[in-house]
Protein backbone atom coordinates (compact mmCIF):
# COMPACT_ATOMS: atom_id res chain seq x y z
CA UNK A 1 -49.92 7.16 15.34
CA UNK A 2 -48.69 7.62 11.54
CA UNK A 3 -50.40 10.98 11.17
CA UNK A 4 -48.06 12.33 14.36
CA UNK A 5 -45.08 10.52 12.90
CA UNK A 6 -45.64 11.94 9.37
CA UNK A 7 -46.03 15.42 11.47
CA UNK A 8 -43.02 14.95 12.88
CA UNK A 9 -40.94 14.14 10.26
CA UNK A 10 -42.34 17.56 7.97
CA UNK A 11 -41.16 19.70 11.03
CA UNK A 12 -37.93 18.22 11.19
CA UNK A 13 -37.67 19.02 7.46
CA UNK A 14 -38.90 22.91 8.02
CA UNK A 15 -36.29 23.91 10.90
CA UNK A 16 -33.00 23.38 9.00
CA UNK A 17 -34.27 25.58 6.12
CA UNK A 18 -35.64 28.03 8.38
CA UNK A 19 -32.47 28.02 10.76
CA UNK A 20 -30.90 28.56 7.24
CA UNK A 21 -32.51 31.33 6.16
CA UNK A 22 -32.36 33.33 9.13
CA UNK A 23 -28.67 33.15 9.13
CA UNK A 24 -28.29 34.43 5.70
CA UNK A 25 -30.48 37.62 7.04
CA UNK A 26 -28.35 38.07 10.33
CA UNK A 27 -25.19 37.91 7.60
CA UNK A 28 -26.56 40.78 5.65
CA UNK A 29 -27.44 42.66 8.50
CA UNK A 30 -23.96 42.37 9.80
CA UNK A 31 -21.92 43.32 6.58
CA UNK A 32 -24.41 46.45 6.27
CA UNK A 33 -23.37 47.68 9.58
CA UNK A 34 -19.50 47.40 9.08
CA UNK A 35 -19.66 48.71 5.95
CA UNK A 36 -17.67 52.39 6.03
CA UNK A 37 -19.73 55.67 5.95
CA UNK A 38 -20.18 57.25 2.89
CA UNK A 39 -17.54 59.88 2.01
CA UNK A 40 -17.89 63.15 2.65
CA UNK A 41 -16.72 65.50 0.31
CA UNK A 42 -15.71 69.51 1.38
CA UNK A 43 -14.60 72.71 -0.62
CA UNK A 44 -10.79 72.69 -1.49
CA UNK A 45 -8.46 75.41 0.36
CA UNK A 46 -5.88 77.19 -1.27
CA UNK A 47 -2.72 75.56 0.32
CA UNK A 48 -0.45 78.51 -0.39
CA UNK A 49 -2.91 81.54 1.82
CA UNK A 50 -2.32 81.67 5.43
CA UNK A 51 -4.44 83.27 7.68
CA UNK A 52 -3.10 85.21 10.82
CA UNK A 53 -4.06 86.32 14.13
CA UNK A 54 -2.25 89.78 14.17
CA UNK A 55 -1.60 90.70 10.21
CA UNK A 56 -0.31 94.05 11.66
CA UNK A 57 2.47 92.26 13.34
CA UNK A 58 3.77 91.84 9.96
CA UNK A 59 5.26 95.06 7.91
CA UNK A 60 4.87 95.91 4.53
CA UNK A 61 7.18 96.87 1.46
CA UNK A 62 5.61 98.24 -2.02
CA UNK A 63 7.87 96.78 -4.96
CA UNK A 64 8.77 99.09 -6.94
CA UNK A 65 10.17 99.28 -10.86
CA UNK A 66 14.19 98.61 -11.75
CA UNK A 67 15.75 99.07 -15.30
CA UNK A 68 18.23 97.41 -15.94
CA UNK A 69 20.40 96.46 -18.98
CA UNK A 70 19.36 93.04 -19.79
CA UNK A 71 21.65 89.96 -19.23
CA UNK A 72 22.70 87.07 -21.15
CA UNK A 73 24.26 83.99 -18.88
CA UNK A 74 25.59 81.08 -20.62
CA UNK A 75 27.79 78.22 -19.66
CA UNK A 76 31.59 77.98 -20.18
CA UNK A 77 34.77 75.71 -19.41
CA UNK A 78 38.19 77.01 -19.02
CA UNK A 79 40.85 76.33 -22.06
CA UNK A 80 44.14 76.80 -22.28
CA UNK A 81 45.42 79.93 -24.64
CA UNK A 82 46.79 78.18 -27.66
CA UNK A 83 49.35 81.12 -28.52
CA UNK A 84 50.42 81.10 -25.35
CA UNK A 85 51.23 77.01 -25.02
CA UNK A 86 54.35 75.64 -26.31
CA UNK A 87 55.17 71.85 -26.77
CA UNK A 88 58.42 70.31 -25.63
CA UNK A 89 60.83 69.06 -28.64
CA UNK A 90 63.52 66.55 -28.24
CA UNK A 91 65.85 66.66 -31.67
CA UNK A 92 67.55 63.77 -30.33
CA UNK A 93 65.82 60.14 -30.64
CA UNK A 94 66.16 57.86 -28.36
CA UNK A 95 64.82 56.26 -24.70
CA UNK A 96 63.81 58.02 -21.48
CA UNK A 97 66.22 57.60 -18.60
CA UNK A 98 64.78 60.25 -16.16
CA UNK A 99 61.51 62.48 -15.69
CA UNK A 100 61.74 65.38 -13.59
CA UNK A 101 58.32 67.04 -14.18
CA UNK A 102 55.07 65.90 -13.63
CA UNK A 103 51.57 66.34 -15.53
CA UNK A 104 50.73 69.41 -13.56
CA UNK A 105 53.53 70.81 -12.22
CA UNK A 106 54.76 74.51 -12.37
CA UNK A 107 57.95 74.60 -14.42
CA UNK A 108 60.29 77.57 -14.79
CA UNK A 109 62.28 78.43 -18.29
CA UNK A 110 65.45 76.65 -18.59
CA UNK A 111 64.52 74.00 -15.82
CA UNK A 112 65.19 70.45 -16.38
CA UNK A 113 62.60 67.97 -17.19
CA UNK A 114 64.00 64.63 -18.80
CA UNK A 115 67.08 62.69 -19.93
CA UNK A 116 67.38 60.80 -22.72
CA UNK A 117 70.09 58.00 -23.87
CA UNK A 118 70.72 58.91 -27.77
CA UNK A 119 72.76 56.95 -30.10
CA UNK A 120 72.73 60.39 -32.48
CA UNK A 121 74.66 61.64 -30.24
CA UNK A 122 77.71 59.59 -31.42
CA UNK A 123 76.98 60.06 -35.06
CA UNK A 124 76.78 63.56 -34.50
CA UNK A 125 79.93 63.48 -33.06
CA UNK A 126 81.59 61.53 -35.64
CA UNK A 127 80.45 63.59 -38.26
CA UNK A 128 82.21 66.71 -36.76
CA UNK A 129 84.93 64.89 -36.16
CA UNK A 130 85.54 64.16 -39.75
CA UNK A 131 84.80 68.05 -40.36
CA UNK A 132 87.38 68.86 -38.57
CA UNK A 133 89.84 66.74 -39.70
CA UNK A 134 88.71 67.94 -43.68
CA UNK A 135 88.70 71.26 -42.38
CA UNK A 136 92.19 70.79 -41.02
CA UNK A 137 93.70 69.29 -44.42
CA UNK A 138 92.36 72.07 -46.27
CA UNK A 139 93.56 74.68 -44.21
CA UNK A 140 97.00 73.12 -44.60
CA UNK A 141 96.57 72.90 -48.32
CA UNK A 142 95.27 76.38 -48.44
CA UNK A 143 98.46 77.78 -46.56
CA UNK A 144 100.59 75.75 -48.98
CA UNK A 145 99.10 77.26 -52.14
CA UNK A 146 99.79 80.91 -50.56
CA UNK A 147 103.28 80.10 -50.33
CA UNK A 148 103.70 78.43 -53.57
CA UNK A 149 101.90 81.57 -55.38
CA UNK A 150 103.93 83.92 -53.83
CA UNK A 151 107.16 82.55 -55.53
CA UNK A 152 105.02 82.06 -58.37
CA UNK A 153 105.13 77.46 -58.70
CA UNK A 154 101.14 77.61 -59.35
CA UNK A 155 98.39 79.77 -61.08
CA UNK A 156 95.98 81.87 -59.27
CA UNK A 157 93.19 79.66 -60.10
CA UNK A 158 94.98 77.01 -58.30
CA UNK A 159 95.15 79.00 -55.03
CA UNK A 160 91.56 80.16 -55.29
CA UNK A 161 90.76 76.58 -55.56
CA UNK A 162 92.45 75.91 -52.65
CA UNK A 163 90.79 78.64 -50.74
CA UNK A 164 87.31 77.98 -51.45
CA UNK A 165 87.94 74.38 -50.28
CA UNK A 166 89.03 75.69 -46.74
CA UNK A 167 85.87 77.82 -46.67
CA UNK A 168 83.92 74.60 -47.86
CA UNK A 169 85.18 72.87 -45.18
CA UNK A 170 85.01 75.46 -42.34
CA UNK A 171 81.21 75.35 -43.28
CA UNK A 172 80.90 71.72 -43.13
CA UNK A 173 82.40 71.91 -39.55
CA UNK A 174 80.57 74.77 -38.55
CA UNK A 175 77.34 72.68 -39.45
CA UNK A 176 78.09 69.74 -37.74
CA UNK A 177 79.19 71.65 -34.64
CA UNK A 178 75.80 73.30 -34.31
CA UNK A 179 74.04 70.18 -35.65
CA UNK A 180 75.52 68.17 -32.04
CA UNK A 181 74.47 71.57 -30.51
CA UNK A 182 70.71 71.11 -31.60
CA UNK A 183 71.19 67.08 -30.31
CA UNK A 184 71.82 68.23 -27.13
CA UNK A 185 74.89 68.04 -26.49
CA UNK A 186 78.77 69.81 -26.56
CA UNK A 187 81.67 69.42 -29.58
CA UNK A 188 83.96 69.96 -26.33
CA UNK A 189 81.89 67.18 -23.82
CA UNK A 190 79.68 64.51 -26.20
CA UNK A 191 78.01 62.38 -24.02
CA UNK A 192 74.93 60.01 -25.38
CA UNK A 193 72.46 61.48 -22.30
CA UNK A 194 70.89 64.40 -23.93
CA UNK A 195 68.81 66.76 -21.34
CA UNK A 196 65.61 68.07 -21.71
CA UNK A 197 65.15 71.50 -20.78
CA UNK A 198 61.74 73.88 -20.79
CA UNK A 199 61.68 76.14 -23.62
CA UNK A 200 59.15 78.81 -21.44
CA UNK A 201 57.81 79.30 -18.03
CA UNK A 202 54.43 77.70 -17.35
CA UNK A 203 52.50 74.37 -16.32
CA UNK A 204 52.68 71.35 -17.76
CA UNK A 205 49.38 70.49 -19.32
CA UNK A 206 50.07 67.35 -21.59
CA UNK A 207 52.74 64.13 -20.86
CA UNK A 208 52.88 61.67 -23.68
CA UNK A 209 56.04 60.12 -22.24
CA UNK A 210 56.69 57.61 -18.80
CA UNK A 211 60.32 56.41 -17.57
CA UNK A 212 61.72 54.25 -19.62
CA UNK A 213 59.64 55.11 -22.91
CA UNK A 214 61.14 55.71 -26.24
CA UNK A 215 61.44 59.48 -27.70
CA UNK A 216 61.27 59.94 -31.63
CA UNK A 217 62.80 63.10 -32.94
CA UNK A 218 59.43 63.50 -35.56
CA UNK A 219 57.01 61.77 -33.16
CA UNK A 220 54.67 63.50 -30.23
CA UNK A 221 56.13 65.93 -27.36
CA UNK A 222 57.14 64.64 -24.26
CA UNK A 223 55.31 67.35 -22.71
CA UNK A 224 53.08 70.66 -23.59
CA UNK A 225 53.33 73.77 -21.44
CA UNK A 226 51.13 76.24 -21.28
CA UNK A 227 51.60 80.35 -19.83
CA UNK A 228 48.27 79.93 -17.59
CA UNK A 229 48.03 83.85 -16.81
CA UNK A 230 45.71 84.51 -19.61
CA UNK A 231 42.86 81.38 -20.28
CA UNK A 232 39.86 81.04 -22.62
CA UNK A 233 36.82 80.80 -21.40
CA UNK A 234 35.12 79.07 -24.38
CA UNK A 235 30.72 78.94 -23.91
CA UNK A 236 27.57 77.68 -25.95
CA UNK A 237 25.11 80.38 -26.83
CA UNK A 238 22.18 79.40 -28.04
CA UNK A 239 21.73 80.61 -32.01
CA UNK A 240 18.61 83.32 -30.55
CA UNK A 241 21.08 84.84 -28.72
CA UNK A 242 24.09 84.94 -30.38
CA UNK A 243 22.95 88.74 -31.64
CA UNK A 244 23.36 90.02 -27.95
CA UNK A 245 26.81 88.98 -27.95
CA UNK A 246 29.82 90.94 -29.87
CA UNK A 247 33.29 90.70 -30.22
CA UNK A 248 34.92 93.13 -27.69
CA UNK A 249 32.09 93.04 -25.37
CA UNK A 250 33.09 92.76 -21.83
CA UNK A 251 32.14 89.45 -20.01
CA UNK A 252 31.57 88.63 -16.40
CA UNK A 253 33.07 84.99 -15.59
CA UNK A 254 31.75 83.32 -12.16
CA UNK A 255 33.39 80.29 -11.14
CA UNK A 256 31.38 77.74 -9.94
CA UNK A 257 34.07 76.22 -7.64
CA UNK A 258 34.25 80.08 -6.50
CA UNK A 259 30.85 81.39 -6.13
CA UNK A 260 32.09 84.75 -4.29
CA UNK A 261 34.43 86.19 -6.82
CA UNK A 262 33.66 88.04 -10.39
CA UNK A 263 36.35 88.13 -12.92
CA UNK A 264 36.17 90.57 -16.28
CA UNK A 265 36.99 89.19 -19.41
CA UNK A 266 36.76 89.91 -23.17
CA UNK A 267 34.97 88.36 -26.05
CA UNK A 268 37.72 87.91 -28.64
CA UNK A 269 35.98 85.68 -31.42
CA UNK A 270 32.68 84.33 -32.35
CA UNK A 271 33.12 80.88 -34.33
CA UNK A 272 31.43 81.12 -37.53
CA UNK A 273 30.12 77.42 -37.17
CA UNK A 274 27.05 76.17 -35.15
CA UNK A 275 26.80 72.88 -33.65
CA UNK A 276 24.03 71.52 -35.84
CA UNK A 277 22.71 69.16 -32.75
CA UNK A 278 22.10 71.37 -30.08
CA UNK A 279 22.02 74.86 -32.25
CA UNK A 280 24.69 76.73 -30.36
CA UNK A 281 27.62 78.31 -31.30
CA UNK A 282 31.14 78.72 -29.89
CA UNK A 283 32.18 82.28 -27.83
CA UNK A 284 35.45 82.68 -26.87
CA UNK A 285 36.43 84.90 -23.70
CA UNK A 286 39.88 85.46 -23.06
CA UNK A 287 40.14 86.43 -19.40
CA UNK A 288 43.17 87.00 -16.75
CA UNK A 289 44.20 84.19 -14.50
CA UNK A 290 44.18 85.39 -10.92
CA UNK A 291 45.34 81.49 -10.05
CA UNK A 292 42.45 80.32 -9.12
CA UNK A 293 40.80 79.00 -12.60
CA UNK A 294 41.97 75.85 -13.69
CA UNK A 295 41.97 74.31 -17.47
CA UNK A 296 38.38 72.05 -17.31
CA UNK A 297 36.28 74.24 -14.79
CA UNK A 298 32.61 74.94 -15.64
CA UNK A 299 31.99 78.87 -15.35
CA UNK A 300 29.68 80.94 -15.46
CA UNK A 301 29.97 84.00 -18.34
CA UNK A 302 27.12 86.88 -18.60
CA UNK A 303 27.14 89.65 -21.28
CA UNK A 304 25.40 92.65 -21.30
CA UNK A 305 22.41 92.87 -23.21
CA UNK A 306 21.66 96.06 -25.67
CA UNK A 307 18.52 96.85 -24.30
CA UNK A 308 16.76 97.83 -20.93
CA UNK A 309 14.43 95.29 -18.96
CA UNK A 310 11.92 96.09 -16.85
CA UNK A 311 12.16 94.04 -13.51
CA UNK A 312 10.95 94.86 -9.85
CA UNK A 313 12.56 95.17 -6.67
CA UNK A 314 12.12 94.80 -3.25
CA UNK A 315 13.72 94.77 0.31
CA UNK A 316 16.50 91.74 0.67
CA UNK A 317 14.68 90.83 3.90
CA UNK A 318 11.55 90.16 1.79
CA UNK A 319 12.43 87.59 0.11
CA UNK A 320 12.77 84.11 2.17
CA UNK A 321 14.62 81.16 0.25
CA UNK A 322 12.35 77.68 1.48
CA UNK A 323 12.90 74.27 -0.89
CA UNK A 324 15.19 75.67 -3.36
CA UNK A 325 13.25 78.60 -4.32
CA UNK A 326 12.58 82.33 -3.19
CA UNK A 327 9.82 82.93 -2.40
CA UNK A 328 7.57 86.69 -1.21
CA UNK A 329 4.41 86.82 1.05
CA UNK A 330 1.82 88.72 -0.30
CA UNK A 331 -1.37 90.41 1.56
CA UNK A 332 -4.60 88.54 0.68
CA UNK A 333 -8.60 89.16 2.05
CA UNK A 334 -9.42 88.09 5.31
CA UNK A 335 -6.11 88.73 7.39
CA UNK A 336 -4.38 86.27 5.15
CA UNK A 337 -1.78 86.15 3.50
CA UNK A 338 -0.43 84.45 0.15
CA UNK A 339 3.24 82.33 -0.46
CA UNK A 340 3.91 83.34 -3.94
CA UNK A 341 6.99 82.09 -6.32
CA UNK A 342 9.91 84.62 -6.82
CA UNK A 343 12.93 84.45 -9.37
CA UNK A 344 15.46 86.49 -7.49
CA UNK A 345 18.09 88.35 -9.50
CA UNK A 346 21.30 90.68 -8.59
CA UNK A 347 21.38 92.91 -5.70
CA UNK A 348 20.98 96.41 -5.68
CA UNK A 349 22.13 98.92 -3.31
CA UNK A 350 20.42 99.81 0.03
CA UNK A 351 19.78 96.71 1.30
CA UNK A 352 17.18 95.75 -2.03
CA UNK A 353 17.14 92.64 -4.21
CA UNK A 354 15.99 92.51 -8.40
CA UNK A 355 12.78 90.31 -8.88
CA UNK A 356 12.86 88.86 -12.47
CA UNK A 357 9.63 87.24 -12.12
CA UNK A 358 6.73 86.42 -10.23
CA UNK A 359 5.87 90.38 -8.61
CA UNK A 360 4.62 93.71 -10.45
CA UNK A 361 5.14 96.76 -9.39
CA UNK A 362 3.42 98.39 -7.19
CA UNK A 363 2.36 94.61 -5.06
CA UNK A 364 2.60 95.03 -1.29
CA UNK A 365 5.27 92.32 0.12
CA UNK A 366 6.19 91.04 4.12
CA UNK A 367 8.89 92.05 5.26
CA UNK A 368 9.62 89.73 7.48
CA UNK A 369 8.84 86.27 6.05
CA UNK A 370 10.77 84.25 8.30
CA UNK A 371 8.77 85.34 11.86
CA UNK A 372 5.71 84.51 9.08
CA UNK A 373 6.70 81.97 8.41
CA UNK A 374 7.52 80.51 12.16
CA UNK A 375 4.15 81.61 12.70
CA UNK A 376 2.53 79.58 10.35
CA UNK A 377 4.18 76.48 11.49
CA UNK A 378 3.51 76.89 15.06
CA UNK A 379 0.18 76.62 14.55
């Protein structure tokens, strides 16, 4: 009876280590079977050939070679002509009771752009006032001596005494008649509002002043105005370059607000200094003002180079603009056919287009990308 109890009691002591072993095996079995596949690894394609049905479908152009004159294109802004930009003097101290012109606007020569309320004005006045009246005196005093010489009561150093006072004084008056002139204002009509008038024709490019502001006879100009017909196109060219470009070479300036249009302009000066950061140094282009350029615009300025460059050309059709770039099909083995990287440059007559880099001559291009193209994606 205590041999099948001691039995019993070992074989209830076996089955939870067995049962506990045999789930650890069906655990490993399980994790072995979800466990992924092992990767499979294939021969990279090149992802810029295509392969077509029908290559025939698809003509082909030979590049061939272009001289050219090389090119230099730098960057520019549009500056005012110094020579031709005047600044607005007031003579007349004093404070701002009107503006009639605007930072901006087109003024004509003559045409009124601000009052101001001067107290020199009435000094002015006062001062030829007293001229007069000394001028006056000694024309009196000058008649007097005539008379008096004539019958011979005073010397003739007396009466040219008396004449070169009357001169002094006609001088004096003179001066402070043109001196209220210069203010401003009239010897007939002195009023303390002096007007502002422009000295040329042009457009207002600088305002120092605003209503009610105070004008100084030595300080800044109200205004600046500037003849905007001819500008300066001022540009950074890099120090290696700076031999390709020579004053009275002819520069074409595109706008970049005005991508269509290309204006002609002249190199007029080379500044002898460098900018010792970035290595550049000044050009200035003075160009005509057709109206459209405006004093701050970027541009665009390229000079011709002194020497030839050898480029390629092909077909305009051939070259198919995807992602910001251009870019030219090329024939490769195996009815395929290869996207390769263009730098487009200026185009030529007959329908063709300059290839600065990316083709040699004598490379076969599509010339039709575009249906290629569609043809590639639809599959």
């Amino acid at each position: 009876m205590k041999s099948k109890a001691l039995g019993f009691g070992l074989l209830l002591m076996v089955l939870p280590l067995t049962l506990a072993t045999s789930g650890c095996k069906s655990d490993r079995v399980d994790a072995e079977a979800e466990a992924p596949p092992p990767a499979k690894v294939t021969q990279d394609f090149n992802a810029t050939a295509f392969s077509v049905d029908h290559p025939e479908h698809f003509p082909l152009a030979t590049a061939i070679e272009h001289r050219a004159r090389a090119k230099l294109a730098v960057t520019g802004t549009v500056n005012p002509d110094i020579a031709r930009t005047v600044p607005v003097i007031s003579l007349a101290s004093g404070r701002i009771v009107g503006i009639y012109a605007r930072l901006g606007d087109s003024v004509r020569k003559g045409q009124l752009l601000l009052k101001v309320r001067s107290d020199d004005i009435s000094g002015g006045f006062a001062n030829y006032q007293m001229a007069v009246a000394d001028e006056t005196l000694a024309r009196a005093q000058y008649e007097r001596s005539q008379d008096l010489y004539k019958h011979g009561a005073i010397a003739l150093n007396d009466l040219q005494v008396a004449q070169d006072t009357e001169d002094k004084a006609k001088v004096a008056m003179n001066t402070a008649a043109e001196h209220l002139r210069l203010l401003g204002s009239s010897v007939d009509h002195p009023s303390g509002i002096v007007d502002i008038v422009a000295p040329v024709s042009g457009v207002i490019t600088d305002q120092e002043v605003t209503n009610a502001a105070g004008v100084q006879s030595l300080g800044t100009s109200p205004f600046t105005i500037s003849d905007l017909s001819y500008v300066w196109i001022v540009c950074d060219v890099y120090e290696n370059d700076l031999a390709s470009v020579h004053t009275g070479d002819t520069a074409e300036i595109t706008l970049n607000a005005y991508p269509g249009g290309t204006l002609k302009g002249t190199v007029s000066n080379i500044l002898p200094i460098l900018d010792p950061n970035i290595r550049t140094g000044k050009v200035r282009i003075e160009v005509p003002n057709p109206g459209l350029m405006r004093i701050g615009m970027f541009v665009t300025a390229t000079f011709q180079g002194q020497k030839d460059e050898v480029n390629v050309s092909v077909p305009a059709s051939a070259i198919l603009h995807l992602h910001d770039r251009d870019w030219v099909y090329v024939p490769a083995p195996d009815k395929r056919f290869r996207r390769v990287a263009v730098v487009g440059g200026d185009a030529l007559p007959g329908g063709m287009q300059e290839i600065k880099s990316g083709l040699q001559a004598g490379q076969k291009v599509v010339t039709n990308p575009l249906a290629l193209q569609n043809e590639i994606d639809n599959k």
